[in-house]
N, C-alpha and C. Protein backbone atom coordinates (compact mmCIF):
# COMPACT_ATOMS: atom_id res chain seq x y z
N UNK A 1 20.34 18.43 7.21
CA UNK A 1 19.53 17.40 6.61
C UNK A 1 18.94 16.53 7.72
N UNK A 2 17.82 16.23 7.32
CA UNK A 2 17.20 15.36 8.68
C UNK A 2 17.51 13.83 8.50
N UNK A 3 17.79 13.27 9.88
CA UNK A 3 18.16 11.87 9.93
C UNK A 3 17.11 11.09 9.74
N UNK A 4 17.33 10.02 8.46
CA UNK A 4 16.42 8.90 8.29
C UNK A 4 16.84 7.57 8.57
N UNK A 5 15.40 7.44 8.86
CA UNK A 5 15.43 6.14 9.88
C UNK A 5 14.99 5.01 8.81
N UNK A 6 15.24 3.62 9.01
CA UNK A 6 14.66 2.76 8.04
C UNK A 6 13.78 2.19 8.72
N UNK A 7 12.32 1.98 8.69
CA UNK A 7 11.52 1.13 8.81
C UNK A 7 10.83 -0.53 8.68
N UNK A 8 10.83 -1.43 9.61
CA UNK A 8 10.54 -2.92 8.93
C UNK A 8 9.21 -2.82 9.73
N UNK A 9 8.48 -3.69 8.96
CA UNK A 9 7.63 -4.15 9.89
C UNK A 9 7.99 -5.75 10.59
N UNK A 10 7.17 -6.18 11.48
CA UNK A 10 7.87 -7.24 11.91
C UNK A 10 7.31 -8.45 10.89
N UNK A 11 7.95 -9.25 11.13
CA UNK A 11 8.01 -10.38 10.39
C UNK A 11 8.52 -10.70 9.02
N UNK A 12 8.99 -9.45 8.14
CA UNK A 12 9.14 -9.71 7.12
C UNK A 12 10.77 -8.47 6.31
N UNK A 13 11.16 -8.85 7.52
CA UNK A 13 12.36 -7.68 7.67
C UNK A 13 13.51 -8.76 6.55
N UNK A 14 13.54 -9.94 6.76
CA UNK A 14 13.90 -10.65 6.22
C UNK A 14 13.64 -10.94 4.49
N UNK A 15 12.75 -10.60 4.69
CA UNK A 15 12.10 -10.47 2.68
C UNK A 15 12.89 -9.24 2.32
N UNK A 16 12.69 -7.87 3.01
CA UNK A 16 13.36 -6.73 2.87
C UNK A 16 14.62 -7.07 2.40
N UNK A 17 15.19 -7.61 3.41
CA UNK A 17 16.95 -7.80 3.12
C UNK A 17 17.14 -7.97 2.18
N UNK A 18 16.65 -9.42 2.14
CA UNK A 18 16.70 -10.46 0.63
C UNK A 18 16.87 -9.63 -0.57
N UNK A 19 15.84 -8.56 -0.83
CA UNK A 19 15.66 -7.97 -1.74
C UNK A 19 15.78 -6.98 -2.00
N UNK A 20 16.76 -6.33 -1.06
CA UNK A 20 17.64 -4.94 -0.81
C UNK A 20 17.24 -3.71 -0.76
N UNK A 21 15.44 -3.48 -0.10
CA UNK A 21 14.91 -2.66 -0.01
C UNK A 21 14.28 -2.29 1.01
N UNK A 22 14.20 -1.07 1.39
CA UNK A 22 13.64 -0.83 2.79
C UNK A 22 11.45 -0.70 2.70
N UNK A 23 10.97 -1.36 4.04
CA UNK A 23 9.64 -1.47 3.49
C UNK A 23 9.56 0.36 3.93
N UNK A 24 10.20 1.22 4.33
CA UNK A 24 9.96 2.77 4.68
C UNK A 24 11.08 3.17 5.27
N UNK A 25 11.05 4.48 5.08
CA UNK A 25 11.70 5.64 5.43
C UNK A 25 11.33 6.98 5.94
N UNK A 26 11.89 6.47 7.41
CA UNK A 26 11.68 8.70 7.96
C UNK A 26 12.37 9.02 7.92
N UNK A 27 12.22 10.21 7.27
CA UNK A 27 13.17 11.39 7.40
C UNK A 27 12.89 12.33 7.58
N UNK A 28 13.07 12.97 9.08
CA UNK A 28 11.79 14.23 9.68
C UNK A 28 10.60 13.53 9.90
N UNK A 29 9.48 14.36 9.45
CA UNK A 29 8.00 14.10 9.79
C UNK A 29 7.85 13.23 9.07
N UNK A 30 8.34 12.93 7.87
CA UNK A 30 8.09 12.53 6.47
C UNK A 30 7.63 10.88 6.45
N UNK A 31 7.04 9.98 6.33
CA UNK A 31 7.23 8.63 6.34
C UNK A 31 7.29 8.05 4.85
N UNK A 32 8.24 7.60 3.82
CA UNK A 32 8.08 7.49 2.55
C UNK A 32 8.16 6.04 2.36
N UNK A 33 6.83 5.19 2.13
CA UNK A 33 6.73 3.76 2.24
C UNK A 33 6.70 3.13 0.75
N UNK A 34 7.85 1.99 0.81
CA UNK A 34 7.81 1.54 -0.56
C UNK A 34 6.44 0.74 -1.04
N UNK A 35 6.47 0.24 -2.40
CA UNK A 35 5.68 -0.11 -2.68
C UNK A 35 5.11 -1.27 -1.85
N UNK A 36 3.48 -1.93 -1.99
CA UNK A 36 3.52 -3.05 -1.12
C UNK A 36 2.18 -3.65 -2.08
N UNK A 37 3.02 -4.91 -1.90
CA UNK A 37 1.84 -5.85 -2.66
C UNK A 37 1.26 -6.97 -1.97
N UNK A 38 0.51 -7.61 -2.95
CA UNK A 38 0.13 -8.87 -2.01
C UNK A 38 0.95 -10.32 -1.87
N UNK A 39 2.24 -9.89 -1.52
CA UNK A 39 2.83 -11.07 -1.52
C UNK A 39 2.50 -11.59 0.53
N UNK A 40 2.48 -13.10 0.23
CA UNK A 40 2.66 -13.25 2.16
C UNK A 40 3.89 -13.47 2.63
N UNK A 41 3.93 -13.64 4.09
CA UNK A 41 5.06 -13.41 4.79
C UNK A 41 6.59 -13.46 3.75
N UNK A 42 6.47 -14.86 3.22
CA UNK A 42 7.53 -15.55 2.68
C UNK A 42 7.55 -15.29 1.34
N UNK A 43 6.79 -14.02 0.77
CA UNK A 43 7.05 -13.63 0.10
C UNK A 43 6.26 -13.85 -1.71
N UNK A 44 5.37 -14.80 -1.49
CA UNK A 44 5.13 -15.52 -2.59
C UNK A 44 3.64 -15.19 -2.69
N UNK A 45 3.17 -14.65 -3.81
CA UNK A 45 2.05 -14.03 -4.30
C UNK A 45 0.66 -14.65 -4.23
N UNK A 46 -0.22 -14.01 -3.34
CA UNK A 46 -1.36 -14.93 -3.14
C UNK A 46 -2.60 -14.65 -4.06
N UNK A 47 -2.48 -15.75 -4.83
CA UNK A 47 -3.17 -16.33 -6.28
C UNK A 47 -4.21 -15.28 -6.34
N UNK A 48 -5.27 -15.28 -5.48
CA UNK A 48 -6.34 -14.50 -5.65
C UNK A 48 -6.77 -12.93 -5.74
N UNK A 49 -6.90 -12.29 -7.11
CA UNK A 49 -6.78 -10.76 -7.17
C UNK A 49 -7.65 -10.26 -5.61
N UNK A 50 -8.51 -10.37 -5.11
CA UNK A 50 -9.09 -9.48 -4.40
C UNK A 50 -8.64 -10.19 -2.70
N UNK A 51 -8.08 -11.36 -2.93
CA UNK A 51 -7.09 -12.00 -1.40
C UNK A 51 -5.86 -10.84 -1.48
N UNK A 52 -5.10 -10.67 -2.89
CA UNK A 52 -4.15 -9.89 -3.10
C UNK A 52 -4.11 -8.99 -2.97
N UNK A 53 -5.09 -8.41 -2.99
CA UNK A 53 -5.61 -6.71 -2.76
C UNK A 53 -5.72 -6.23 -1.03
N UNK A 54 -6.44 -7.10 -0.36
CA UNK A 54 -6.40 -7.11 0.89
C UNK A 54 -5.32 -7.15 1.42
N UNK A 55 -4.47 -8.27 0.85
CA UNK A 55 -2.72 -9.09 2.08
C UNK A 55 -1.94 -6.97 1.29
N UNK A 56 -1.99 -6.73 0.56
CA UNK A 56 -1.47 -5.50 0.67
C UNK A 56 -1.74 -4.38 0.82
N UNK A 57 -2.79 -4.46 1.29
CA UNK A 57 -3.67 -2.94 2.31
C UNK A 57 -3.18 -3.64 3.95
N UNK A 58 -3.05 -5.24 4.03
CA UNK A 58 -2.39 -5.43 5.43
C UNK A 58 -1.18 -5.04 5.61
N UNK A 59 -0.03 -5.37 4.44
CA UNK A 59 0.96 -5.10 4.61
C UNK A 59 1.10 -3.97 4.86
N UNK A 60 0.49 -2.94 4.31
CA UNK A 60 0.69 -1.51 4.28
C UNK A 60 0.62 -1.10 5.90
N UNK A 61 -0.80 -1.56 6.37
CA UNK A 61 -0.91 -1.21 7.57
C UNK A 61 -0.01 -1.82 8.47
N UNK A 62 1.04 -3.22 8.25
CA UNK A 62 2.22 -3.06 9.47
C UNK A 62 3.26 -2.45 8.99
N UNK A 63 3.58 -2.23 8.04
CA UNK A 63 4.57 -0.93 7.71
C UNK A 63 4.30 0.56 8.57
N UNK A 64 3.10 0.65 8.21
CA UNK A 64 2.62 2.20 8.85
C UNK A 64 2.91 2.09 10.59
N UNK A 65 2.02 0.71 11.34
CA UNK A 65 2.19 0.43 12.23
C UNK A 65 4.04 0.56 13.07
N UNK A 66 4.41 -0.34 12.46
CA UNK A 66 6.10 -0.68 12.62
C UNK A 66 6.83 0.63 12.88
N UNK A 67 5.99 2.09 11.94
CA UNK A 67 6.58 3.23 12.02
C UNK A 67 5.72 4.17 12.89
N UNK A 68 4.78 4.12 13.40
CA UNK A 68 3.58 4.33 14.16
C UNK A 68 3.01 5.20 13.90
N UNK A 69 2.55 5.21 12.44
CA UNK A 69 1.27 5.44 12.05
C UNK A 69 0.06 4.81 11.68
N UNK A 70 -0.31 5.45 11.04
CA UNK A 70 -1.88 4.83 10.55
C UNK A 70 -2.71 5.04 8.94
N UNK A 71 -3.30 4.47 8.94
CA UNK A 71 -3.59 4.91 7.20
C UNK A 71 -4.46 6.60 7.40
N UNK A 72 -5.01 7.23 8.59
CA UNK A 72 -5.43 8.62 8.98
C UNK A 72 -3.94 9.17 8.07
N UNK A 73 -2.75 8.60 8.63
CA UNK A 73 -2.10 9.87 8.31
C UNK A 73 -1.37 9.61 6.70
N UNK A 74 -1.98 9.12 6.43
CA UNK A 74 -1.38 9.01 4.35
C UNK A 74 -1.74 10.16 3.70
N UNK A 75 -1.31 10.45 2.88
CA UNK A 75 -1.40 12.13 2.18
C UNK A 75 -1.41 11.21 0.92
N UNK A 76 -1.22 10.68 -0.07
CA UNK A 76 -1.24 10.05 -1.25
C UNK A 76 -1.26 8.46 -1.47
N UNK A 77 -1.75 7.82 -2.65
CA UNK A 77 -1.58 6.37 -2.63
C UNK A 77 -1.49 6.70 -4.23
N UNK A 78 -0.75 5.64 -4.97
CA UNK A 78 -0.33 5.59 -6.22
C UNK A 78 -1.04 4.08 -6.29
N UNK A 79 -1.78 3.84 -7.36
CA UNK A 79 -1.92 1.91 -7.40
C UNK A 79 -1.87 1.43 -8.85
N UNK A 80 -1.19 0.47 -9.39
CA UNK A 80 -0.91 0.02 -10.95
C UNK A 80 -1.94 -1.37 -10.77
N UNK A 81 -3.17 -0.78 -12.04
CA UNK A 81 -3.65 -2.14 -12.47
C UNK A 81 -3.37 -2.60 -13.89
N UNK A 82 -3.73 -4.06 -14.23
CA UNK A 82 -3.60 -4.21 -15.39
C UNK A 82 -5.20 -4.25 -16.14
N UNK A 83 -6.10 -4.30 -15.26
CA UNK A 83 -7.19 -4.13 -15.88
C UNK A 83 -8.40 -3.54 -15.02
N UNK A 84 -8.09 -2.20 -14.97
CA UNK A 84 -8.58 -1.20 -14.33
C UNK A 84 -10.55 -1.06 -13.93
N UNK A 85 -10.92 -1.20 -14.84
CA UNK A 85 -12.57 -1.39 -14.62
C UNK A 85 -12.63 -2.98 -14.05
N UNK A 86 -12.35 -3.73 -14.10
CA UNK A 86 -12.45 -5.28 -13.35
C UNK A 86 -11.74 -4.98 -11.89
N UNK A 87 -10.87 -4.31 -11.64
CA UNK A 87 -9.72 -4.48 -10.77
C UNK A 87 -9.84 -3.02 -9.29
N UNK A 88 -10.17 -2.03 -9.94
CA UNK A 88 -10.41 -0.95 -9.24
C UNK A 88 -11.91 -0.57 -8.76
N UNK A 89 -12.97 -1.50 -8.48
CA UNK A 89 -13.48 -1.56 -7.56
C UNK A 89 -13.44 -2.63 -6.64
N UNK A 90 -12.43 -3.75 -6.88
CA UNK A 90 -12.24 -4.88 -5.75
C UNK A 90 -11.67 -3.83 -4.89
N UNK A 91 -10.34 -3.14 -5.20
CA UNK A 91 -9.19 -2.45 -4.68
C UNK A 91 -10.04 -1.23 -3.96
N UNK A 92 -11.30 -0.50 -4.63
CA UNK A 92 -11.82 0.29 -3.66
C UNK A 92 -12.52 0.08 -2.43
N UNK A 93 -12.88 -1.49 -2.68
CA UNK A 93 -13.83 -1.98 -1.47
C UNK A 93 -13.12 -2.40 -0.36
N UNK A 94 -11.77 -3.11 -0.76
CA UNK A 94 -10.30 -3.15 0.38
C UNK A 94 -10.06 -1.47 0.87
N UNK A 95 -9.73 -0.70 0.44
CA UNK A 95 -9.42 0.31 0.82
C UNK A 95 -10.38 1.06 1.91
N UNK A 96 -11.59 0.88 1.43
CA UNK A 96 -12.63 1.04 2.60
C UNK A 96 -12.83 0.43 3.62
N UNK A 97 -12.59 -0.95 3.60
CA UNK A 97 -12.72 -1.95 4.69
C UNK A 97 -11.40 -1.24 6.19
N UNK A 98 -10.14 -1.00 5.37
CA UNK A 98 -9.25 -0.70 5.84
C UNK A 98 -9.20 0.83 6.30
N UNK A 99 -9.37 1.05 5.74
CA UNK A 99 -9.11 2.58 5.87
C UNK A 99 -10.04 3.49 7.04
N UNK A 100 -11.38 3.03 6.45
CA UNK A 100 -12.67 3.48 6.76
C UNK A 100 -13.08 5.09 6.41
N UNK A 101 -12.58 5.16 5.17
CA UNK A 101 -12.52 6.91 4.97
C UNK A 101 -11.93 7.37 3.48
N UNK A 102 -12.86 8.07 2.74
CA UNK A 102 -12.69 8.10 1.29
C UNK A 102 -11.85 9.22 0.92
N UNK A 103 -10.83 9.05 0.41
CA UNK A 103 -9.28 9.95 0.22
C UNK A 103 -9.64 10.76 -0.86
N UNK A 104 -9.14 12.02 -1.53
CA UNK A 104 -9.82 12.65 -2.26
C UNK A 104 -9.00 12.72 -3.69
N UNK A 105 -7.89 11.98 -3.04
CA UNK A 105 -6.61 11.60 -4.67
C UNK A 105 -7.16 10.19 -5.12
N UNK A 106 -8.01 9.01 -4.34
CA UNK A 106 -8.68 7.69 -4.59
C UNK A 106 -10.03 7.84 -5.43
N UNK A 107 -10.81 8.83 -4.46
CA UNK A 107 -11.90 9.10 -5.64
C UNK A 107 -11.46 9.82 -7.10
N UNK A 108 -10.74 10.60 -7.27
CA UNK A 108 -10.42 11.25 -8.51
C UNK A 108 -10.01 10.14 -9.04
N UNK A 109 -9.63 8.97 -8.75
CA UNK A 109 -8.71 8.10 -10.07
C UNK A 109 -10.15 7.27 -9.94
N UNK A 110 -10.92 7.39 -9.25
CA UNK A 110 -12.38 6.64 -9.65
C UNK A 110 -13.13 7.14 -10.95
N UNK A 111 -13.22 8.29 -10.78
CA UNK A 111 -13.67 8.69 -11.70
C UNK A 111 -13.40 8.66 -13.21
N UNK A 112 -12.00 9.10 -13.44
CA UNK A 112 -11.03 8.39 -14.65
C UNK A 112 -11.17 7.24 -14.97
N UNK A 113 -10.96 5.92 -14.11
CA UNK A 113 -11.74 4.70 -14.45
C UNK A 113 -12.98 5.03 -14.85
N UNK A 114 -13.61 5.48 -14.14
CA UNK A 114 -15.39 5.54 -14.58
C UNK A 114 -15.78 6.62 -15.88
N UNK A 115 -14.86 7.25 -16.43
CA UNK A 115 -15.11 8.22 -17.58
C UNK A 115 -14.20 7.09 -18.45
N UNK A 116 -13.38 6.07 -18.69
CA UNK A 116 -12.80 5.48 -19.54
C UNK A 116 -11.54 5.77 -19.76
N UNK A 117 -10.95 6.21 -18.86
CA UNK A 117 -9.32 6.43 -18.96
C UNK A 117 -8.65 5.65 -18.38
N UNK A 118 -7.94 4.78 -19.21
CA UNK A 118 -7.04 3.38 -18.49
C UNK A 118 -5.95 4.11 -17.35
N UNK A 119 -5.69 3.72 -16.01
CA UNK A 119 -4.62 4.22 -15.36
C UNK A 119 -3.51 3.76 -15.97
C-alpha cells in the first residue's frame, strides 16, 4: 500500500485541526484534496458569492501549492450550488481567471446548467 502523506497549506493548518480534517492527501502519485470553500484564514465565510468563489479557487491553489502542484495537474472538480444559473457563471469566470484553461468535466456541467438541469 502506498504511504500517505497529509497535506496543509500554510496558514491555515490550524483551521484543519480545529476541524479534524486534512486540507489533502498523497498517496502515491495520487493528490486527493478536500473540499474548499470560501471561508478566510480564520475561517469565517466571506459574505460575498463571487468574493467567495474566488477566496476558494485561492484556497485550492495553496493546498495544491503546499503539495506542489498546480491546478495543470487536476483531473476532476465536483462544485455544489444552490442556485445554479445565477451562481455557475460567477464560478466559471473564477475558474478561468485561475486556472487559465477550460477542463472538459467544467464545460459538460455548463452545458447541463445551460440545457436546464439543476446540479
Amino acid at each position: 500500500m502506498a504511504k500517505r502523506d497529509v497535506v496543509f497549506p500554510q496558514g491555515r493548518q490550524a483551521l484543519y485541526e480545529q476541524n479534524t480534517y486534512s486540507a489533502a492527501v498523497r498517496s502515491g502519485d495520487f493528490l486527493f484534496v478536500s473540499g474548499q470553500v470560501g471561508s478566510r484564514e480564520d475561517g469565517s465565510p466571506e459574505p460575498d458569492f463571487a468574493s467567495q468563489v474566488q477566496l476558494a479557487f485561492d484556497n485550492l491553489h495553496s493546498v495544491l501549492e503546499a503539495a506542489g502542484a498546480s491546478f495543470d495537474d487536476i483531473v476532476d472538480v465536483t462544485s455544489f450550488h444552490t442556485d445554479p444559473e445565477a451562481q455557475f457563471p460567477i464560478w466559471l469566470e473564477a475558474k478561468a481567471r485561475v486556472s487559465g484553461k477550460t477542463l472538459p468535466e467544467l464545460d459538460r456541467g455548463r452545458r447541463d446548467v445551460a440545457g436546464g438541469v439543476r446540479l
